[in-house]
N, C-alpha and C. Protein backbone atom coordinates (compact mmCIF):
# COMPACT_ATOMS: atom_id res chain seq x y z
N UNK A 1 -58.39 11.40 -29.91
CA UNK A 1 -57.41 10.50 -30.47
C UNK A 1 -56.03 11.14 -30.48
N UNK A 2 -55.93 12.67 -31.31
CA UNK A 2 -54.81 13.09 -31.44
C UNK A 2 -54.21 13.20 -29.52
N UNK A 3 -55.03 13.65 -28.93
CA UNK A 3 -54.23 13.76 -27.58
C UNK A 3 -54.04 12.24 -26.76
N UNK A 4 -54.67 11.39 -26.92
CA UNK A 4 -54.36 9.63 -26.10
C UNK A 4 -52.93 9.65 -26.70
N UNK A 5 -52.50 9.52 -27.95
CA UNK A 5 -51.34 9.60 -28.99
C UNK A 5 -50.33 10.88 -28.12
N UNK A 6 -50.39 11.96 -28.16
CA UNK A 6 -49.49 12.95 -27.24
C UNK A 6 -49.12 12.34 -25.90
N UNK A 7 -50.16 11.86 -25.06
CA UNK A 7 -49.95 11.12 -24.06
C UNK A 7 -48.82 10.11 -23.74
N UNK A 8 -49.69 9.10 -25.00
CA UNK A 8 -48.59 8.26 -25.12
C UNK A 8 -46.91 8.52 -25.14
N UNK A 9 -47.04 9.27 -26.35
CA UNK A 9 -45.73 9.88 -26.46
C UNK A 9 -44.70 10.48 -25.23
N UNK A 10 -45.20 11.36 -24.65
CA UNK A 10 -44.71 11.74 -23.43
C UNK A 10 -44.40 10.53 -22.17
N UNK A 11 -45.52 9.65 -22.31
CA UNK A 11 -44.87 8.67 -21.09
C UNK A 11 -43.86 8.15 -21.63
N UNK A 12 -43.85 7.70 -22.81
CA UNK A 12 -42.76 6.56 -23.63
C UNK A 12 -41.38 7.45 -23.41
N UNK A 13 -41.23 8.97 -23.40
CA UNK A 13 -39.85 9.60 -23.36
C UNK A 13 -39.91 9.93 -21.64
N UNK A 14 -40.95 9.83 -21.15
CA UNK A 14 -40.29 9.89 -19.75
C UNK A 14 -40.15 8.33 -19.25
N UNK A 15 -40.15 7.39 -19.40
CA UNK A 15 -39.72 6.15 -19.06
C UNK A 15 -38.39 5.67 -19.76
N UNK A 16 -38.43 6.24 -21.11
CA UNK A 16 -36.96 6.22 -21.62
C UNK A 16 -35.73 7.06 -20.81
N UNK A 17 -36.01 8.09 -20.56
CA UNK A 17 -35.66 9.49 -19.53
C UNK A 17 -35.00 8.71 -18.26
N UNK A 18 -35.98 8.22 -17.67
CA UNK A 18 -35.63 7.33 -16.31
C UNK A 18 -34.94 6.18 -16.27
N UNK A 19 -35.13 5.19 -17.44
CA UNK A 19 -34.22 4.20 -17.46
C UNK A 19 -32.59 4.58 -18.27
N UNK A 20 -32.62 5.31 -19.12
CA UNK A 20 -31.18 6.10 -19.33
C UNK A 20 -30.64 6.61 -18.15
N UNK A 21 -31.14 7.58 -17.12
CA UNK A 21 -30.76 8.15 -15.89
C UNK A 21 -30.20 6.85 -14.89
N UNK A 22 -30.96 5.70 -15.03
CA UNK A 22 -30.61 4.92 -14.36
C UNK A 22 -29.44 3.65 -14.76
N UNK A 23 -29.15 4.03 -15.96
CA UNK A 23 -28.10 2.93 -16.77
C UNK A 23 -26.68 3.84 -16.32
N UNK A 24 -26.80 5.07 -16.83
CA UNK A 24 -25.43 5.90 -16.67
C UNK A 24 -25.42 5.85 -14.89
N UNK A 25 -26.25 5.78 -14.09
CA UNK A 25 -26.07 5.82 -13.03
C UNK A 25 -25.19 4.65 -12.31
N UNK A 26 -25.80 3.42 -12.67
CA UNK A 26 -25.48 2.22 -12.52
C UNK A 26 -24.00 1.69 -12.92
N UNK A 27 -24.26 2.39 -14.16
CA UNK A 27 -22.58 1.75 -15.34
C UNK A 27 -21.57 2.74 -14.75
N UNK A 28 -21.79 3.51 -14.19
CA UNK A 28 -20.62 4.52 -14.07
C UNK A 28 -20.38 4.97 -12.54
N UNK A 29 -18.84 5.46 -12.74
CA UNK A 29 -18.13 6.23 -11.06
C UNK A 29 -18.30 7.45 -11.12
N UNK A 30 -18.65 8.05 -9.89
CA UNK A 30 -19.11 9.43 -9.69
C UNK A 30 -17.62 10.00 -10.11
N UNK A 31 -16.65 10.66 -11.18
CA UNK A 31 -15.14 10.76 -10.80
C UNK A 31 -15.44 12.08 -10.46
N UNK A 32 -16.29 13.00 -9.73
CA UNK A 32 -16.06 14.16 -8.99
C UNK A 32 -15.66 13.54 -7.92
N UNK A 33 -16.74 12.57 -7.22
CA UNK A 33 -16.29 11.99 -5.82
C UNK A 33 -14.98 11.99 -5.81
N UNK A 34 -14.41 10.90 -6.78
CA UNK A 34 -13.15 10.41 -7.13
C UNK A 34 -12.27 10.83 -6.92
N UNK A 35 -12.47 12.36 -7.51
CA UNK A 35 -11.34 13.39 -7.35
C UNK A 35 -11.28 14.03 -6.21
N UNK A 36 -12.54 14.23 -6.06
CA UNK A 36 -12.46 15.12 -4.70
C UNK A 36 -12.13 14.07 -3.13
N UNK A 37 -11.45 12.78 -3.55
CA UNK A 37 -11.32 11.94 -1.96
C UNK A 37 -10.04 12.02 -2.21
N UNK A 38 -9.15 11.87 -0.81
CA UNK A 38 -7.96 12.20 -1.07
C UNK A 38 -7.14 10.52 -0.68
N UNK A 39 -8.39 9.67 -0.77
CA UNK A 39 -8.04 8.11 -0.49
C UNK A 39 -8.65 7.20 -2.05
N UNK A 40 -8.15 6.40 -2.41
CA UNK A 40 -8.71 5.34 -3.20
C UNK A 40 -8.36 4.08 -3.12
N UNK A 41 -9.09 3.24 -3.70
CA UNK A 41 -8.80 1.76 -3.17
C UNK A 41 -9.07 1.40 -4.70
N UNK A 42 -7.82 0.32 -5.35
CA UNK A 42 -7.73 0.04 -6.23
C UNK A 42 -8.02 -1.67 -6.26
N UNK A 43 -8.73 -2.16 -7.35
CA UNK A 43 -9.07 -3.77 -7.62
C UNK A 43 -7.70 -3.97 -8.60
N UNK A 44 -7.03 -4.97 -8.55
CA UNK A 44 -6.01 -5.51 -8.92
C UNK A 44 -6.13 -6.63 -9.26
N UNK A 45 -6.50 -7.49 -10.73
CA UNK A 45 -6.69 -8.75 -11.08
C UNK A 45 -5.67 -9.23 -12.26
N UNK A 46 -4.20 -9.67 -11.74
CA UNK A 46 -3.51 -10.14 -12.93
C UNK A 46 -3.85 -10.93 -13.44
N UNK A 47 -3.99 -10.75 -15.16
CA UNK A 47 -4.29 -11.05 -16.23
C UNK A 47 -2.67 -11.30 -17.47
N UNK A 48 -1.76 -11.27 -16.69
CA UNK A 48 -0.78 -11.01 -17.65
C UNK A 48 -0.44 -10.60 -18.93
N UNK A 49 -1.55 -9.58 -19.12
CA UNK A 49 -1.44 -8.83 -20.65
C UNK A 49 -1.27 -7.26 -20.28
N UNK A 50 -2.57 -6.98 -19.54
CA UNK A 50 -2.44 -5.88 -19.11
C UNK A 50 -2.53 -5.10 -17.99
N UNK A 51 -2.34 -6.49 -16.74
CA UNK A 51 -1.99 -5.70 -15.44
C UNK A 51 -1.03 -7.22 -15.09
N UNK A 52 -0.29 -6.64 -14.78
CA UNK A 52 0.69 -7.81 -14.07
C UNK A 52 1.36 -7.52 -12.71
N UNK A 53 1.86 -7.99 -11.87
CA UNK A 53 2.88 -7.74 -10.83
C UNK A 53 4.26 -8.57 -11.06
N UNK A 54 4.74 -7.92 -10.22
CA UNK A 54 6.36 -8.22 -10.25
C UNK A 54 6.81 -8.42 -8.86
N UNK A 55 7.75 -9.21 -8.24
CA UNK A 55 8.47 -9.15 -6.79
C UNK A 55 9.50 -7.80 -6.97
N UNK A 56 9.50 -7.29 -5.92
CA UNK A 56 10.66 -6.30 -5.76
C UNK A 56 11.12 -6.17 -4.52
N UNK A 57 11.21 -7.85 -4.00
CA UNK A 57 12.24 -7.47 -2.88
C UNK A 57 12.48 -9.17 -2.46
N UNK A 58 13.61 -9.48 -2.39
CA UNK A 58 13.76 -10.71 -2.15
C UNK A 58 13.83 -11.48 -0.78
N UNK A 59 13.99 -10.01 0.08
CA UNK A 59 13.38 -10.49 1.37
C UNK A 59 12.55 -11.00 1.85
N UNK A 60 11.02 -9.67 1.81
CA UNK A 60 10.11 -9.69 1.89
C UNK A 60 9.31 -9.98 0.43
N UNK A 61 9.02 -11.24 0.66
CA UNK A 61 8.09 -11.99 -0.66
C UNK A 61 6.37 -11.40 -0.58
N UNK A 62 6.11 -10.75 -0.14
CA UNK A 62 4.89 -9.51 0.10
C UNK A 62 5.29 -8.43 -1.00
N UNK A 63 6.19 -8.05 -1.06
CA UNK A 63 6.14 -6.95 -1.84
C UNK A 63 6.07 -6.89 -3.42
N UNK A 64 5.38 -6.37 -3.62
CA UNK A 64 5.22 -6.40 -5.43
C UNK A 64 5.19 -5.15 -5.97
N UNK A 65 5.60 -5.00 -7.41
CA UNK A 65 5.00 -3.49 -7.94
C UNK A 65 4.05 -3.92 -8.71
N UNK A 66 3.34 -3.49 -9.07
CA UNK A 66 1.69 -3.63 -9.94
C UNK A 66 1.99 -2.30 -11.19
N UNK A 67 1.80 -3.11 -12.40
CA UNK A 67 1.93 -2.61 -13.59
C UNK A 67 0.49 -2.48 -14.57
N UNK A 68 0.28 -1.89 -14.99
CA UNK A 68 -1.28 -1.45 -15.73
C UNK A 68 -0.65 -0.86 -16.97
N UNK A 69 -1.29 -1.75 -17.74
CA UNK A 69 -0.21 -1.09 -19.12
C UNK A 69 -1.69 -0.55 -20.52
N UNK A 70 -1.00 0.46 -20.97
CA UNK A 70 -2.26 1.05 -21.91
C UNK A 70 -1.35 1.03 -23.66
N UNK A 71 -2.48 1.24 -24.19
CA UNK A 71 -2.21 0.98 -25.42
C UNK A 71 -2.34 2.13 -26.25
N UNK A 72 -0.93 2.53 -26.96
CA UNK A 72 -1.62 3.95 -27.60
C UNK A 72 -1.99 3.52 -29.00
N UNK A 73 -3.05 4.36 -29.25
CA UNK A 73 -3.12 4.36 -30.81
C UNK A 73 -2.88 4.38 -31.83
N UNK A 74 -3.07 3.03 -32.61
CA UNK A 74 -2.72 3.54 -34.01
C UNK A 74 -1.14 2.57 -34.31
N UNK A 75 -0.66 2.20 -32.64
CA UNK A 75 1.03 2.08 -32.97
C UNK A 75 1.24 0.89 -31.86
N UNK A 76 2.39 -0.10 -31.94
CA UNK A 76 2.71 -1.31 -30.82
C UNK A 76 3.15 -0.76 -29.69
N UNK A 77 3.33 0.90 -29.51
CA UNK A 77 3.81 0.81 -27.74
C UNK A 77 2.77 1.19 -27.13
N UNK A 78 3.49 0.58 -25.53
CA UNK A 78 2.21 0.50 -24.71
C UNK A 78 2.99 1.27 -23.31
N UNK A 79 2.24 2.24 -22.83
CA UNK A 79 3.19 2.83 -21.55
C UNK A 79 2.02 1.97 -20.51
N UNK A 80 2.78 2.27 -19.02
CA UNK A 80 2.86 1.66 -18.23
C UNK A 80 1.97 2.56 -16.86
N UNK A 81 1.47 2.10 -16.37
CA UNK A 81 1.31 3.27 -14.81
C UNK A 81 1.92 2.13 -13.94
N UNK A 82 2.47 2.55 -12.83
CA UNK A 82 3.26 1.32 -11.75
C UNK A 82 2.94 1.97 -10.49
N UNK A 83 2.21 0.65 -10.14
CA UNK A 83 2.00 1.52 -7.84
C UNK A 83 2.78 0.19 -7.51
N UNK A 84 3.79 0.98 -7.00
CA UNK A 84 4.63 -0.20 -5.78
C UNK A 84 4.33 -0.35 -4.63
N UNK A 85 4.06 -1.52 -3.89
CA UNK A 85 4.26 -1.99 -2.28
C UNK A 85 5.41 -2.09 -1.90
N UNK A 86 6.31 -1.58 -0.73
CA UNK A 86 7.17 -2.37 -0.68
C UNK A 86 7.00 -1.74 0.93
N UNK A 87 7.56 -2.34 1.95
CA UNK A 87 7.53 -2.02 3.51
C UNK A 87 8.29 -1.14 4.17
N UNK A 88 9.52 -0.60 3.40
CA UNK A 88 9.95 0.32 3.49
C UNK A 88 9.24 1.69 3.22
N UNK A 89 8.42 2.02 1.69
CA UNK A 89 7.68 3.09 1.60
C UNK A 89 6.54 2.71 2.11
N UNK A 90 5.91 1.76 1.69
CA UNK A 90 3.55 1.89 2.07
C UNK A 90 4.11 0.86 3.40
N UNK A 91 4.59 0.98 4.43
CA UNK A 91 4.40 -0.19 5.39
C UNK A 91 2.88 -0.62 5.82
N UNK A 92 1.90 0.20 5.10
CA UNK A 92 0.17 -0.15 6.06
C UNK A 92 -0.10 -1.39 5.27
N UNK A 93 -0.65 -2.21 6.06
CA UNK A 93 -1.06 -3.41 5.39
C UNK A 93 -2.72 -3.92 6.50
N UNK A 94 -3.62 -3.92 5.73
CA UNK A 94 -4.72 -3.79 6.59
C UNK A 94 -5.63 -5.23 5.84
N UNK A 95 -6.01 -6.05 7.31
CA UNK A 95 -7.01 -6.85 7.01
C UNK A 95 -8.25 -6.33 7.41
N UNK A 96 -9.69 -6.83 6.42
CA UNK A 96 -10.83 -6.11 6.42
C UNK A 96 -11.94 -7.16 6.25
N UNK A 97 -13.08 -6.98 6.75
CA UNK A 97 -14.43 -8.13 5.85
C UNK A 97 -14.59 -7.57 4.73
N UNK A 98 -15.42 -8.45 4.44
CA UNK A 98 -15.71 -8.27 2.88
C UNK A 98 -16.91 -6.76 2.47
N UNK A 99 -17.57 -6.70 3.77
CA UNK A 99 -18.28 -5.45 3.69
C UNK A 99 -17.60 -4.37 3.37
N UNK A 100 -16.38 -4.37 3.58
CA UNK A 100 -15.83 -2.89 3.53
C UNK A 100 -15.83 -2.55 2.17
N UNK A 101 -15.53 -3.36 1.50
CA UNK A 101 -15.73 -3.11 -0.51
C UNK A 101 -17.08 -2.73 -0.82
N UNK A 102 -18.16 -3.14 -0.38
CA UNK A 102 -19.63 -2.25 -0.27
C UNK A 102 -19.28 -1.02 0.09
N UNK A 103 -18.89 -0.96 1.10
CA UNK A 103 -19.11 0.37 1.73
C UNK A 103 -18.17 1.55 0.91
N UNK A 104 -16.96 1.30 0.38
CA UNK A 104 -16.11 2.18 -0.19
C UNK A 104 -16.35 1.41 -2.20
N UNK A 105 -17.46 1.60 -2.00
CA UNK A 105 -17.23 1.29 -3.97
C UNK A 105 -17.75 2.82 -4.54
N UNK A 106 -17.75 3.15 -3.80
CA UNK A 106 -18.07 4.55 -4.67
C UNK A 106 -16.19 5.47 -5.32
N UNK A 107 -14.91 5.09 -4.56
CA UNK A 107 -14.36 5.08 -4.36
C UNK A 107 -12.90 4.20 -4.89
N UNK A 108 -13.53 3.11 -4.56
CA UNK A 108 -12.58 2.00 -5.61
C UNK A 108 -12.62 1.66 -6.86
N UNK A 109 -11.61 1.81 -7.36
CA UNK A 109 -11.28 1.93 -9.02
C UNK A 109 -10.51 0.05 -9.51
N UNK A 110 -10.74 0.26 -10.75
CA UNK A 110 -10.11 -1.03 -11.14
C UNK A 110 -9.90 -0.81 -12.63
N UNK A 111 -9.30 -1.11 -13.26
CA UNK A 111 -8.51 -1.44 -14.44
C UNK A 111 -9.13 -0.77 -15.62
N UNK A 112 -10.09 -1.37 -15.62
CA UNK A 112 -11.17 -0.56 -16.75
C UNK A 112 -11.46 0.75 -16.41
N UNK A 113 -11.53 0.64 -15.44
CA UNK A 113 -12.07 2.29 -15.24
C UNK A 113 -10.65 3.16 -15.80
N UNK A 114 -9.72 2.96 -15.26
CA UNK A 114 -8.43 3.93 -16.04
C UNK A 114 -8.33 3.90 -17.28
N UNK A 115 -8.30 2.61 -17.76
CA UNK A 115 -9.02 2.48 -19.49
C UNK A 115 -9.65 3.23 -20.05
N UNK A 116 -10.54 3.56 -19.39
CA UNK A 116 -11.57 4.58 -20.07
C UNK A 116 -11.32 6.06 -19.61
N UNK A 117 -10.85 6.23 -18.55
CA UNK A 117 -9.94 7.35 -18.50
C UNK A 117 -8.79 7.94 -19.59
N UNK A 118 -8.30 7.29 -19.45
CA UNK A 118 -6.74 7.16 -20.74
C UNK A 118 -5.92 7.16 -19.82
N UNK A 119 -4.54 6.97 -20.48
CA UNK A 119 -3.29 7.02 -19.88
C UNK A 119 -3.13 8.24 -18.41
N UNK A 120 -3.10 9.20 -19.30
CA UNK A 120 -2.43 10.22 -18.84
C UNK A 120 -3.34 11.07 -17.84
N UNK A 121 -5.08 10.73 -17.65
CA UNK A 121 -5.80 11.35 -16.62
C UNK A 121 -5.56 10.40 -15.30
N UNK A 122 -5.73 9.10 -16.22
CA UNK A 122 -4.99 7.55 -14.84
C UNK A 122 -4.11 8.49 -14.52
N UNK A 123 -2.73 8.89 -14.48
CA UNK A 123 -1.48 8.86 -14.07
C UNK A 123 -1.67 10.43 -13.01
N UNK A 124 -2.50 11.46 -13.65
CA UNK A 124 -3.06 12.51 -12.88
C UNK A 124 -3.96 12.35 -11.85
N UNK A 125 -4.62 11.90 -11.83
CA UNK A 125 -5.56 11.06 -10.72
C UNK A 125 -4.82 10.35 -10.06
N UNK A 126 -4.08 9.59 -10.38
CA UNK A 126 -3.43 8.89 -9.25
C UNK A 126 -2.29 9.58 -8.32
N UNK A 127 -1.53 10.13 -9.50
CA UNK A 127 -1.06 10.78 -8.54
C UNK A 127 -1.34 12.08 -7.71
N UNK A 128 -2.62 12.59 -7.68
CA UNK A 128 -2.76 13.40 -6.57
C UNK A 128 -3.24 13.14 -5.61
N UNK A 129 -3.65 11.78 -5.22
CA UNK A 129 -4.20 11.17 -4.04
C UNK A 129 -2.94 11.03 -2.96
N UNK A 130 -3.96 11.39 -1.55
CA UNK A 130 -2.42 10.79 -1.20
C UNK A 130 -2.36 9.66 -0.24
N UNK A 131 -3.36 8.68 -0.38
CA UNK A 131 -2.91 7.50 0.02
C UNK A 131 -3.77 6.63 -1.22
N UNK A 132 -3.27 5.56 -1.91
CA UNK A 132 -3.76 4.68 -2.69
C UNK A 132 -3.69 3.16 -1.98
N UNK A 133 -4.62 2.45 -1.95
CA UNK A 133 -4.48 1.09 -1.44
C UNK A 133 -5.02 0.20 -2.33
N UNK A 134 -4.44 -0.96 -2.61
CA UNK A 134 -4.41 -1.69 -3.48
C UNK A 134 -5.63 -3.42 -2.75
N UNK A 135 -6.62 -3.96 -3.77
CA UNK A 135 -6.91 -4.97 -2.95
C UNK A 135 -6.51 -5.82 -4.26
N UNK A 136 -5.51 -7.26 -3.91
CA UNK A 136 -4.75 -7.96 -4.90
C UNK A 136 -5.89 -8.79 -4.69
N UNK A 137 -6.53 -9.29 -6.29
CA UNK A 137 -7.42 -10.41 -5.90
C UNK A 137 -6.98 -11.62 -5.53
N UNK A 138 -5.61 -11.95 -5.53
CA UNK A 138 -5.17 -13.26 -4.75
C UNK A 138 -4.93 -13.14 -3.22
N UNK A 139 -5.15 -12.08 -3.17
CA UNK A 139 -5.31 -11.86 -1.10
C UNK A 139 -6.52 -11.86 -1.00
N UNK A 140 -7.78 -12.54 -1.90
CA UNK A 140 -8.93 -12.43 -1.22
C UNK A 140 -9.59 -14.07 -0.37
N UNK A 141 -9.87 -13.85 0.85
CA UNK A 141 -10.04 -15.10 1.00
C UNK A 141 -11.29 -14.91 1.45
N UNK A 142 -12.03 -16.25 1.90
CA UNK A 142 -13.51 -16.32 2.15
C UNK A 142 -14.14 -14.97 3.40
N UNK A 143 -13.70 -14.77 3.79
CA UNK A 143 -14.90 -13.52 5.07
C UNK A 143 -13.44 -12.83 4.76
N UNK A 144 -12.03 -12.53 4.60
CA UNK A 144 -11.07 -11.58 4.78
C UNK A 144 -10.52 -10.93 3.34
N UNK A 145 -10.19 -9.59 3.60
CA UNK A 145 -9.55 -8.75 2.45
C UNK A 145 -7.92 -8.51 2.76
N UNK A 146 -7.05 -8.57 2.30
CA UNK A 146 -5.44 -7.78 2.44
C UNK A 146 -5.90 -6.80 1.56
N UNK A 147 -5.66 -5.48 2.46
CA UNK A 147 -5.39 -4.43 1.64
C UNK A 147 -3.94 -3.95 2.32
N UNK A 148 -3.49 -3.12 1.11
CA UNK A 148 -1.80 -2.90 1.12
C UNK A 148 -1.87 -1.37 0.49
N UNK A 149 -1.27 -0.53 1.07
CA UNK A 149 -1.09 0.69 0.68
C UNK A 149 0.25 0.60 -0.26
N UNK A 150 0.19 1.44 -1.33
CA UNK A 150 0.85 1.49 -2.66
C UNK A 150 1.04 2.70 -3.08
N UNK A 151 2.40 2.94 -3.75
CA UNK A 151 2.82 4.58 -4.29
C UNK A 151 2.94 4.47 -5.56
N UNK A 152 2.13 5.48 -6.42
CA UNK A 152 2.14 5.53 -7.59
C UNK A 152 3.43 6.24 -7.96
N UNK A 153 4.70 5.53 -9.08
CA UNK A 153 5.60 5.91 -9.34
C UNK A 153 5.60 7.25 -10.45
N UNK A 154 6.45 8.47 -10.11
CA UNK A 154 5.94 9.98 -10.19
C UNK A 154 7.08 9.63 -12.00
N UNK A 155 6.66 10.00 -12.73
CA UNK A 155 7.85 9.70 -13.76
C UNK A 155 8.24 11.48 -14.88
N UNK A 156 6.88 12.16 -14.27
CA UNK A 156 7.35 13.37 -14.61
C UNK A 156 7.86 14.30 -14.12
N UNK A 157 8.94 13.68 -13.52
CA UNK A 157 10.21 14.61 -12.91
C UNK A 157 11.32 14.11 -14.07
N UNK A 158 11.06 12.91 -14.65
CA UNK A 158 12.46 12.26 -15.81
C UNK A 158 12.75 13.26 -16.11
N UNK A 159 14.45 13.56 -16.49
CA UNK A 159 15.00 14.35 -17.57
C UNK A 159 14.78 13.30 -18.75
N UNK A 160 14.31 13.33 -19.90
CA UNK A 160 14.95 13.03 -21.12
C UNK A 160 16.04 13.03 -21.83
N UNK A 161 16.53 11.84 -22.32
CA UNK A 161 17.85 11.49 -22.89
C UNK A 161 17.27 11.65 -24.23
N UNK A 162 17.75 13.14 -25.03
CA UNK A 162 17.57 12.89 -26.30
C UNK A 162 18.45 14.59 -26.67
């Protein structure tokens, strides 16, 4: 009796064992990969609270900057991370099937995920990559992707005014 009971016990924590292994596996981005690729592909879904775009060029109506805004604690300000398109700096602009987002999701990041990063590892991570490409979910159409290469704006070079 006492050992059917030990038995038990042991399968019940190795099936717990395996389905935990397999939740963190599932729910989460490898961010060694992450770090260690020197490409990423970002999901972009304005929500106008906390990712929005903007035009920045009145020429070319393609170009946008993309704003991701975080919330600090405790207090009402909210800083910003900003990757701009514009054709002068990212001129790559690449159409793709829809497979290619399978194939590079180990890789592509989106909103939440920097969220849970925080501010300031987002803004380190991003900026040491050195190409970032952006997929805007309003460039998604039925079998085609626009992807648009994007520069994360560097802001710790500012002097401070104080």
């Amino acid at each position: 009796m006492l050992d059917s009971t030990f038995q038990n016990r042991n399968f019940f924590y190795f099936v717990l064992s395996i389905l935990f292994c397999l939740s963190v596996k599932s729910n989460g981005q490898d961010i060694k990969k992450i770090k260690e690729s020197d490409t990423v592909y970002f999901y972009f879904k304005n929500d106008n609270l906390n990712q929005m775009k903007g035009l920045n060029n009145i020429v070319n109506r393609d170009n946008y900057n993309y704003y991701f805004y975080f919330d600090v604690e405790n207090t009402k300000i909210r800083q910003d991370l900003t990757l701009v398109n514009n054709y002068r700096i990212t001129p790559e602009v690449k159409f793709e099937k829809k497979s290619f987002l399978k194939k590079r999701r180990d890789i592509t990041l989106n909103y939440n995920f920097l969220k849970k990063l925080g501010f300031r590892e987002s803004e380190i991570l991003l900026l040491e990559k050195k190409k970032i490409y952006l997929i805007d979910h309003d460039n998604i159409c039925r079998s085609k992707i626009k992807i648009v290469e994007v520069k994360m704006v560097d802001r710790s070079s500012l002097i401070s005014i104080e």
